[in-house]
C-alpha atoms as a PDB file:
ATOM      1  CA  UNK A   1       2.660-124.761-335.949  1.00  0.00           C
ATOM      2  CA  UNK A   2       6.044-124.969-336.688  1.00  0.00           C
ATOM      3  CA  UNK A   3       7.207-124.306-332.945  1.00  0.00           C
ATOM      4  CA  UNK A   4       4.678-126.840-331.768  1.00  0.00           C
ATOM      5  CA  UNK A   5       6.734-129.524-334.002  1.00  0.00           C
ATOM      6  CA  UNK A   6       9.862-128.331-332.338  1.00  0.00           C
ATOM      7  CA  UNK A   7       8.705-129.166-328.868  1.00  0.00           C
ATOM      8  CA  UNK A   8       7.432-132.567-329.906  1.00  0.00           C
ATOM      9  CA  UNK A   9      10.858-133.324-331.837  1.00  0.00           C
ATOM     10  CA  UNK A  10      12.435-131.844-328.403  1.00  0.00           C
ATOM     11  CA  UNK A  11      10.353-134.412-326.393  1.00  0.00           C
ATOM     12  CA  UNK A  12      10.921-137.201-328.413  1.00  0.00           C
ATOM     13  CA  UNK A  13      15.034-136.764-328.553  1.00  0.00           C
ATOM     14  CA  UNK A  14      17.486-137.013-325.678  1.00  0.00           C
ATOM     15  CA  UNK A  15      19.246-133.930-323.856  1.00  0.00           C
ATOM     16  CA  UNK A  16      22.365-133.026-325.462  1.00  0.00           C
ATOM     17  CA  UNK A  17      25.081-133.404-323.547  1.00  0.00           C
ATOM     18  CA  UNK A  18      26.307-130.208-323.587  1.00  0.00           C
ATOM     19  CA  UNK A  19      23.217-128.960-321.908  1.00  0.00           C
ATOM     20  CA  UNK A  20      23.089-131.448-319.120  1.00  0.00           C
ATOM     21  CA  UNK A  21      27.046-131.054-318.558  1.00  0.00           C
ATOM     22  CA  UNK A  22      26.035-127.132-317.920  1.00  0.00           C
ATOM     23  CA  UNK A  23      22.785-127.911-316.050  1.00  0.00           C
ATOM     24  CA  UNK A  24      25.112-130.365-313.508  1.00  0.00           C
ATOM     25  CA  UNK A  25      28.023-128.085-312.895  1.00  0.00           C
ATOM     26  CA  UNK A  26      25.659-125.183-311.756  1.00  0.00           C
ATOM     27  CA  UNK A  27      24.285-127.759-309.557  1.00  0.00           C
ATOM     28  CA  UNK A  28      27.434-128.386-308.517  1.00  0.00           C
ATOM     29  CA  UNK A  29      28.564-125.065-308.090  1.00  0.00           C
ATOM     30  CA  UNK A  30      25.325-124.063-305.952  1.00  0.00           C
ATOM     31  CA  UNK A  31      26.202-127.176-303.472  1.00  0.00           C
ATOM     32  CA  UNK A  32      29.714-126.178-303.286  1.00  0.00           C
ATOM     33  CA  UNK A  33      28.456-122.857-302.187  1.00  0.00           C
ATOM     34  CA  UNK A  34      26.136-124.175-299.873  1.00  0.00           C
ATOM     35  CA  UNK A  35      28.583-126.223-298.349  1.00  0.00           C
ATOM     36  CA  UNK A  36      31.070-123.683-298.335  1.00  0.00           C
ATOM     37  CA  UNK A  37      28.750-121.230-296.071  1.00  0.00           C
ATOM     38  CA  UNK A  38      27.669-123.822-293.650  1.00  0.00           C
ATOM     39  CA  UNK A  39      31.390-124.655-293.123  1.00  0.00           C
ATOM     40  CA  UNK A  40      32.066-120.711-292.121  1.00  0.00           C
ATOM     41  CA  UNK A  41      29.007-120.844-290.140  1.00  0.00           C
ATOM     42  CA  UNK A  42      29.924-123.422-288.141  1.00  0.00           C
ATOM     43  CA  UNK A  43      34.195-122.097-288.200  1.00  0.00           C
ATOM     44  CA  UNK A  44      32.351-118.599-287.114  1.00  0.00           C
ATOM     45  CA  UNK A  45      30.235-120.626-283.917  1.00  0.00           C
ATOM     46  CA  UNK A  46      33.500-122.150-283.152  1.00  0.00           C
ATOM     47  CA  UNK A  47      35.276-119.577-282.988  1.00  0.00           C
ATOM     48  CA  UNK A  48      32.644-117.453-280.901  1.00  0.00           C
ATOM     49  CA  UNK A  49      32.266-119.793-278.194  1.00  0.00           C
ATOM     50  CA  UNK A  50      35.744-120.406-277.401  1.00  0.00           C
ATOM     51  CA  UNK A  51      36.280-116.498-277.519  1.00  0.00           C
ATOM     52  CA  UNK A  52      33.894-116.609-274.886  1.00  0.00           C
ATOM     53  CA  UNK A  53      35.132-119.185-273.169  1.00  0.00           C
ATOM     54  CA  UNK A  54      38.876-117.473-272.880  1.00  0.00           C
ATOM     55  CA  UNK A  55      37.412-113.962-271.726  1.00  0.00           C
ATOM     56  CA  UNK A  56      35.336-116.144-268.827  1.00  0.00           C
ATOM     57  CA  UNK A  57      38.496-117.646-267.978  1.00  0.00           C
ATOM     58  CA  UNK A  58      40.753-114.436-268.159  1.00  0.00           C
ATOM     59  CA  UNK A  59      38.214-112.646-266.294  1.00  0.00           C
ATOM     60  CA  UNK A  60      38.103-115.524-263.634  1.00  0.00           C
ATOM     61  CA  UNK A  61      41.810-115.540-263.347  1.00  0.00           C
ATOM     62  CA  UNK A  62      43.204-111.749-263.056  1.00  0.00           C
ATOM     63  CA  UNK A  63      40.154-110.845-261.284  1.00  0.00           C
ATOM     64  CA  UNK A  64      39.864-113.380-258.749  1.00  0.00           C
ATOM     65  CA  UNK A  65      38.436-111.333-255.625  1.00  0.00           C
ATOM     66  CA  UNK A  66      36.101-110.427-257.924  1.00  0.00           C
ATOM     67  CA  UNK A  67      33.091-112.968-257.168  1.00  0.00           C
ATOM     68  CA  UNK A  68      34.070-113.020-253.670  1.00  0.00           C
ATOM     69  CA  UNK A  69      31.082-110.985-251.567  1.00  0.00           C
ATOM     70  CA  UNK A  70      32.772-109.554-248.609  1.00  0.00           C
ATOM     71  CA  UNK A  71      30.553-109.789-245.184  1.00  0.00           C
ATOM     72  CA  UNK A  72      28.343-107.111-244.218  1.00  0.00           C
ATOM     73  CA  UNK A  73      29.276-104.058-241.805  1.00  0.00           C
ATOM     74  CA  UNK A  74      27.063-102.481-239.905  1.00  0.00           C
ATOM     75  CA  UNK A  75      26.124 -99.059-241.269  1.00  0.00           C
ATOM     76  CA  UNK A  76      27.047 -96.393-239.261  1.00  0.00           C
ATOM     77  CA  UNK A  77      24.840 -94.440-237.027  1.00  0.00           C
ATOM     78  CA  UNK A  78      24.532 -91.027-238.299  1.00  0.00           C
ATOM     79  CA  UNK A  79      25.323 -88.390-235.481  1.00  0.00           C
ATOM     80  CA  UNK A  80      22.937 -85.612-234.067  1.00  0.00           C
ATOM     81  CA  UNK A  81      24.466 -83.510-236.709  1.00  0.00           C
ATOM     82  CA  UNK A  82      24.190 -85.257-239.884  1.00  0.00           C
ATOM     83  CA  UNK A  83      20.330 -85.509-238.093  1.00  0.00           C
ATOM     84  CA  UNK A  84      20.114 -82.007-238.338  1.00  0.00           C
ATOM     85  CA  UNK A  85      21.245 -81.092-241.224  1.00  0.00           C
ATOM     86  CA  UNK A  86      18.702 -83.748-242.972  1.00  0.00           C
ATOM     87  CA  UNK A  87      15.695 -82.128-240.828  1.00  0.00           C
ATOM     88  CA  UNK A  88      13.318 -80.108-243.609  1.00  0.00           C
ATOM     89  CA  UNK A  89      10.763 -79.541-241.251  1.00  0.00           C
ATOM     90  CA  UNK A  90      11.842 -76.016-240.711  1.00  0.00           C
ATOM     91  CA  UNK A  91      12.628 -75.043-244.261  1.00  0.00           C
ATOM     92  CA  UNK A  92       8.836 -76.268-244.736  1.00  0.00           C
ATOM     93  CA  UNK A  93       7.119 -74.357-242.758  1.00  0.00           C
ATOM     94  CA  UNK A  94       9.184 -71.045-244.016  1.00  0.00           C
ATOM     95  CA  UNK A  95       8.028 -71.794-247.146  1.00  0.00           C
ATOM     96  CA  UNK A  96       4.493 -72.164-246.330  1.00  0.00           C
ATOM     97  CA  UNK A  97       4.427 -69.529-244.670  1.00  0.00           C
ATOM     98  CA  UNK A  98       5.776 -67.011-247.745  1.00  0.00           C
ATOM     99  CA  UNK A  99       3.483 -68.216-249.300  1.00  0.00           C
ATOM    100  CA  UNK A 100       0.796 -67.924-247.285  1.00  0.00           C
ATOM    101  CA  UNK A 101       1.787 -64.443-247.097  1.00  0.00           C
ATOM    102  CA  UNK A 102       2.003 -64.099-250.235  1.00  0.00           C
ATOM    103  CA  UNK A 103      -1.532 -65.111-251.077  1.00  0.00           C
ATOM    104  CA  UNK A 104      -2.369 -63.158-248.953  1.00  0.00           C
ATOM    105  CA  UNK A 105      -1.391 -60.169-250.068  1.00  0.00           C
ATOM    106  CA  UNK A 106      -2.793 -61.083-253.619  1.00  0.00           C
ATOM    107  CA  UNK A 107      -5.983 -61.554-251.859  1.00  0.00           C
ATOM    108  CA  UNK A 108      -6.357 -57.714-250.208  1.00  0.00           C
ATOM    109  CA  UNK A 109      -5.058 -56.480-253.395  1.00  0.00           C
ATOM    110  CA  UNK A 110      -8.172 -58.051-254.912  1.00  0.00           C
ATOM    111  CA  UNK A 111     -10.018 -57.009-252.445  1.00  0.00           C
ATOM    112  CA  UNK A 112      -8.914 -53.296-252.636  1.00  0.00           C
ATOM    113  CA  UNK A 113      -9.043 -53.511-256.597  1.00  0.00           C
ATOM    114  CA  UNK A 114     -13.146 -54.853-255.887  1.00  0.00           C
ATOM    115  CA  UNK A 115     -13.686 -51.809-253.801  1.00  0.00           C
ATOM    116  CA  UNK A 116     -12.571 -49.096-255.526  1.00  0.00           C
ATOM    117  CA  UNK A 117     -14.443 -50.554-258.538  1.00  0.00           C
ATOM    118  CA  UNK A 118     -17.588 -50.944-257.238  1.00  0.00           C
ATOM    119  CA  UNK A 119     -17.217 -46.832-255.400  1.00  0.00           C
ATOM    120  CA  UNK A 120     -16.608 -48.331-252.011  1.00  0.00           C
ATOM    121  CA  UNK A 121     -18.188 -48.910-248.447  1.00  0.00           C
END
């Protein structure tokens, strides 16, 4: 009961003022540091986009060839030789056929393996 009587005597009276002087520099410090980081956000931006700005330039200016597209050449037509040395064809059909072979092989070793199993013709 008796804390119920100091809320109602709380209600009923003013603030002191050393409470509300506490209560409003908080406040104030909070906004201060509000203000202070949008200030270095927006230094920060600044700052960013005229870095940006300067290495665009730079760039532009010691490089300026650079966004220049010289005209196209012809390519140059690739002699018999360079032909010849990109042919496969050959290679390809060596391989198929070592490996033909080579199936084959596996094959009448099978085959002989089967027969000599089985007692023959």
């Amino acid at each position: 009961m008796k804390e119920l009587k100091r809320f109602q005597t709380l209600c009923e009276r003013d603030v002191p003022l050393e409470i509300d002087r506490r209560i409003l520099a908080a406040a104030a410090a909070a906004a201060a540091k509000s203000r202070f980081r949008r200030a270095l956000r927006r230094w920060c931006l600044s700052v960013t986009v005229v870095a940006a700005a300067f290495l665009v330039g730079g760039t532009i200016v010691l490089f300026p060839g650079a966004g220049h597209v010289p005209e196209k050449t012809p390519a140059p037509v690739p002699n018999a030789e360079l032909l010849a040395m990109s042919d496969w064809t050959g290679i390809e059909q060596e391989g198929f056929n070592l490996c033909f072979q080579l199936y084959a092989g596996r094959q009448e070793a099978a085959e002989l393996a089967d027969v000599q199993l089985t007692g023959g013709y």
